[in-house]
N, C-alpha and C. Protein backbone atom coordinates (compact mmCIF):
# COMPACT_ATOMS: atom_id res chain seq x y z
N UNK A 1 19.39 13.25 -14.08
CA UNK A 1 19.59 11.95 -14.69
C UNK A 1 18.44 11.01 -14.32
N UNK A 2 17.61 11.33 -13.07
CA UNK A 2 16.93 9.83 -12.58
C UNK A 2 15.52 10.65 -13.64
N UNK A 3 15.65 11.91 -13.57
CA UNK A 3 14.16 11.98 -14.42
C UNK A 3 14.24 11.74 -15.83
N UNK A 4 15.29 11.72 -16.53
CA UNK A 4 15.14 10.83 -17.94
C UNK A 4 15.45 9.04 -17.95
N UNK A 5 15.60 8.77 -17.17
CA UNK A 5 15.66 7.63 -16.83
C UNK A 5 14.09 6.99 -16.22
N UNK A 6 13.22 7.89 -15.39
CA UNK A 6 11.93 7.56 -15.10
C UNK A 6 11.42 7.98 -16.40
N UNK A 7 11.82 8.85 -17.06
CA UNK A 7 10.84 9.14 -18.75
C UNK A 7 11.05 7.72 -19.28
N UNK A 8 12.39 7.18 -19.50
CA UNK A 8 12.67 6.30 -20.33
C UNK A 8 12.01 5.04 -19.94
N UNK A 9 11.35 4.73 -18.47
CA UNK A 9 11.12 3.88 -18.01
C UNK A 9 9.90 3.14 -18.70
N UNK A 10 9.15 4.65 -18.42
CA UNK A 10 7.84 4.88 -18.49
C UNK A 10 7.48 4.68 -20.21
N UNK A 11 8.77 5.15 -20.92
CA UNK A 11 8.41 4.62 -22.38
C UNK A 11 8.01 3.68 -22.47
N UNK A 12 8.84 2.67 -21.99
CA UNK A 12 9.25 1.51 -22.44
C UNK A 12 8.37 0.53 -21.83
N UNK A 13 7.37 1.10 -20.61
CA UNK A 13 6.11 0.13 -20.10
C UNK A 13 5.46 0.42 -21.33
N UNK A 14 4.98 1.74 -22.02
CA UNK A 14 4.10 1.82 -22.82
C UNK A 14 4.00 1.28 -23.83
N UNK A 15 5.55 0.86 -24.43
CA UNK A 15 5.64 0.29 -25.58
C UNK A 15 5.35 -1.32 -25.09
N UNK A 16 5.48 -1.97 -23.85
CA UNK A 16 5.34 -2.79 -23.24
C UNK A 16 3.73 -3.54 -23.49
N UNK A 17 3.17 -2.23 -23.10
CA UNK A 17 1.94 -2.50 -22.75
C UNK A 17 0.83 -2.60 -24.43
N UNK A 18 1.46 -1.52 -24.82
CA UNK A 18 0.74 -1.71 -26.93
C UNK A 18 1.29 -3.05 -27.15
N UNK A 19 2.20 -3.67 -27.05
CA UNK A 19 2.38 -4.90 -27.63
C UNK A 19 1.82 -5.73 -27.05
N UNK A 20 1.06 -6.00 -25.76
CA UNK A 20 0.59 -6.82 -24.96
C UNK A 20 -1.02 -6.50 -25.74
N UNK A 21 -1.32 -5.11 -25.54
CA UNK A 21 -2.72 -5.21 -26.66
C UNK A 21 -2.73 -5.39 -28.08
N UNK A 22 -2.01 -5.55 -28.77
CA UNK A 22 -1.65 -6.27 -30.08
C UNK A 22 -1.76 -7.55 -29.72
N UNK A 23 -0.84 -8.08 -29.07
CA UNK A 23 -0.88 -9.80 -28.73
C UNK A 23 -2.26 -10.15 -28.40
N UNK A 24 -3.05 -9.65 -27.71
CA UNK A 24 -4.15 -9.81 -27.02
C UNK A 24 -4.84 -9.80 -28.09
N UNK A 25 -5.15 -9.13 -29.01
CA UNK A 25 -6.27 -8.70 -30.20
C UNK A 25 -6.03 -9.69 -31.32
N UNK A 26 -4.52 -10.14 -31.71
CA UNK A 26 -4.84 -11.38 -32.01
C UNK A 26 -5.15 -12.46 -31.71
N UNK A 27 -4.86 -12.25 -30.79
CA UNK A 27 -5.11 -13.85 -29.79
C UNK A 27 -6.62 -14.29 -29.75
N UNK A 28 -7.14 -12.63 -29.72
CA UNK A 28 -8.89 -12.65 -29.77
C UNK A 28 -9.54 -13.28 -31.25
N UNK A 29 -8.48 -12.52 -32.54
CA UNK A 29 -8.77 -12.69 -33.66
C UNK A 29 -8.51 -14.45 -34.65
N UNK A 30 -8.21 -15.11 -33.57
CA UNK A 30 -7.48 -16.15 -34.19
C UNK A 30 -5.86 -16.49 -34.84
N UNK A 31 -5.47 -15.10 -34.75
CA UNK A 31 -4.15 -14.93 -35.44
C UNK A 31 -3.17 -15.80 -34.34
N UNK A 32 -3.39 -16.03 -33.21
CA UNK A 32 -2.30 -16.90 -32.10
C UNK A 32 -2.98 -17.51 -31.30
N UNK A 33 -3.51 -18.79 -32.01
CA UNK A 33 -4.08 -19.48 -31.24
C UNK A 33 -3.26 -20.59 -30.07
N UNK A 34 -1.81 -20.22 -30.24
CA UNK A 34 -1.24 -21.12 -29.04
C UNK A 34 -0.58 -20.27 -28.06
N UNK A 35 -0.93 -20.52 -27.10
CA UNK A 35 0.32 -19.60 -25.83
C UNK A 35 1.54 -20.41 -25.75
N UNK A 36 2.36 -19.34 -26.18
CA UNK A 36 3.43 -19.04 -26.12
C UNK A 36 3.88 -18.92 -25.09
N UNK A 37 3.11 -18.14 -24.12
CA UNK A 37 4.20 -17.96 -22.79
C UNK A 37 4.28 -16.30 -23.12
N UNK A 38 4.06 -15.68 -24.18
CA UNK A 38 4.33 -14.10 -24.54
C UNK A 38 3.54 -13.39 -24.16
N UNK A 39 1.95 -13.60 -23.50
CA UNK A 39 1.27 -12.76 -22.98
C UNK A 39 1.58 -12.43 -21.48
N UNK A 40 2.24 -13.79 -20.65
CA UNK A 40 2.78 -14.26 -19.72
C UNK A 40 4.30 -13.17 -19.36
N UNK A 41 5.06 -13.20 -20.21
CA UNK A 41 6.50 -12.48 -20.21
C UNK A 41 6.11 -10.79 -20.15
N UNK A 42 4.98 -10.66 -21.42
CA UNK A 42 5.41 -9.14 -20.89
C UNK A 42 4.25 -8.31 -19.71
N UNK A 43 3.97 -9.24 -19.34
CA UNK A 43 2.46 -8.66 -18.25
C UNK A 43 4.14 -8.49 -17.20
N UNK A 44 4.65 -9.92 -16.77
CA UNK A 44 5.92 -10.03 -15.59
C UNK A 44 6.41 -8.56 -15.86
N UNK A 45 7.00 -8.35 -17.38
CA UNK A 45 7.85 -7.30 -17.21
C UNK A 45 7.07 -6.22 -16.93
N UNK A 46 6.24 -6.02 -16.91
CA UNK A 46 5.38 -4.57 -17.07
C UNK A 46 5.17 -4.21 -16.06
N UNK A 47 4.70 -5.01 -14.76
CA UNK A 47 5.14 -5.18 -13.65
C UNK A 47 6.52 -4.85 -12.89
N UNK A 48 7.09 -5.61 -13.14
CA UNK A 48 8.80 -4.74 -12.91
C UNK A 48 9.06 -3.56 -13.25
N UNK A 49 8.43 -3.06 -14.44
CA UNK A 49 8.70 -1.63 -14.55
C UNK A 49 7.82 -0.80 -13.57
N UNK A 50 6.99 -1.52 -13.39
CA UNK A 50 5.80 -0.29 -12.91
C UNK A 50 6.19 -0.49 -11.46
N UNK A 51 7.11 -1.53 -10.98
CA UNK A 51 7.29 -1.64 -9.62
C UNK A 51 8.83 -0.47 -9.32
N UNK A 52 9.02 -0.49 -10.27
CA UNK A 52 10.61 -0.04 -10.49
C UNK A 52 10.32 1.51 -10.61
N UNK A 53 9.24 1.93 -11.25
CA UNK A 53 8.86 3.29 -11.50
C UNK A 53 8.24 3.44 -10.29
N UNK A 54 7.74 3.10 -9.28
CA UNK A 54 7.02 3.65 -8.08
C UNK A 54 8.51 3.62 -6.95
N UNK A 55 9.24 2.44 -7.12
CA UNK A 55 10.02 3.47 -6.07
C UNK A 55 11.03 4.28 -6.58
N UNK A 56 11.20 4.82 -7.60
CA UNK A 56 11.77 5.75 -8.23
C UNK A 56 10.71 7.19 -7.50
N UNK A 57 9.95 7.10 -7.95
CA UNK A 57 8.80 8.09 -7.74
C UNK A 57 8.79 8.41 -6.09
N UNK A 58 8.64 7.14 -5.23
CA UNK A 58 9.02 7.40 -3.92
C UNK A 58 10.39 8.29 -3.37
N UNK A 59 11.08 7.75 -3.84
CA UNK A 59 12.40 8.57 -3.57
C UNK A 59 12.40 10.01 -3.80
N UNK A 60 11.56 9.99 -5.14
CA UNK A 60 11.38 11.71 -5.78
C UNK A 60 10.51 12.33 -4.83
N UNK A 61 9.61 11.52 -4.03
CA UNK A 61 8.31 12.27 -3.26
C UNK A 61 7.18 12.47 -4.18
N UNK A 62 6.67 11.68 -5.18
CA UNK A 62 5.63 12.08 -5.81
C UNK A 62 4.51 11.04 -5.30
């Protein structure tokens, strides 16, 4: 159970992280020229996951 749960984790930074380079590429392109606060939210979460996936990983011994 904890290793589809670290799969699922790990999705969900990735999908985390493509939307943060989408946001970013417009942001570059002019398409969002105001902060929102949304580049801000998912960097936090991406973080939590990736903090959340290492002691998962600890526990496993990897």
């Amino acid at each position: 159970m904890r290793n589809s749960y670290l799969k699922q984790l790990r999705t969900q930074r990735e999908q985390l992280e493509a939307k943060l380079e989408l946001h970013i590429a417009r942001y570059c392109f002019g398409e969002g020229e105001v902060d929102d606060g949304t580049e801000a939210e998912l960097r936090q979460r991406i973080a939590e996951i990736s903090d959340e996936i290492a002691a998962l990983e600890v526990e496993r011994g990897e």
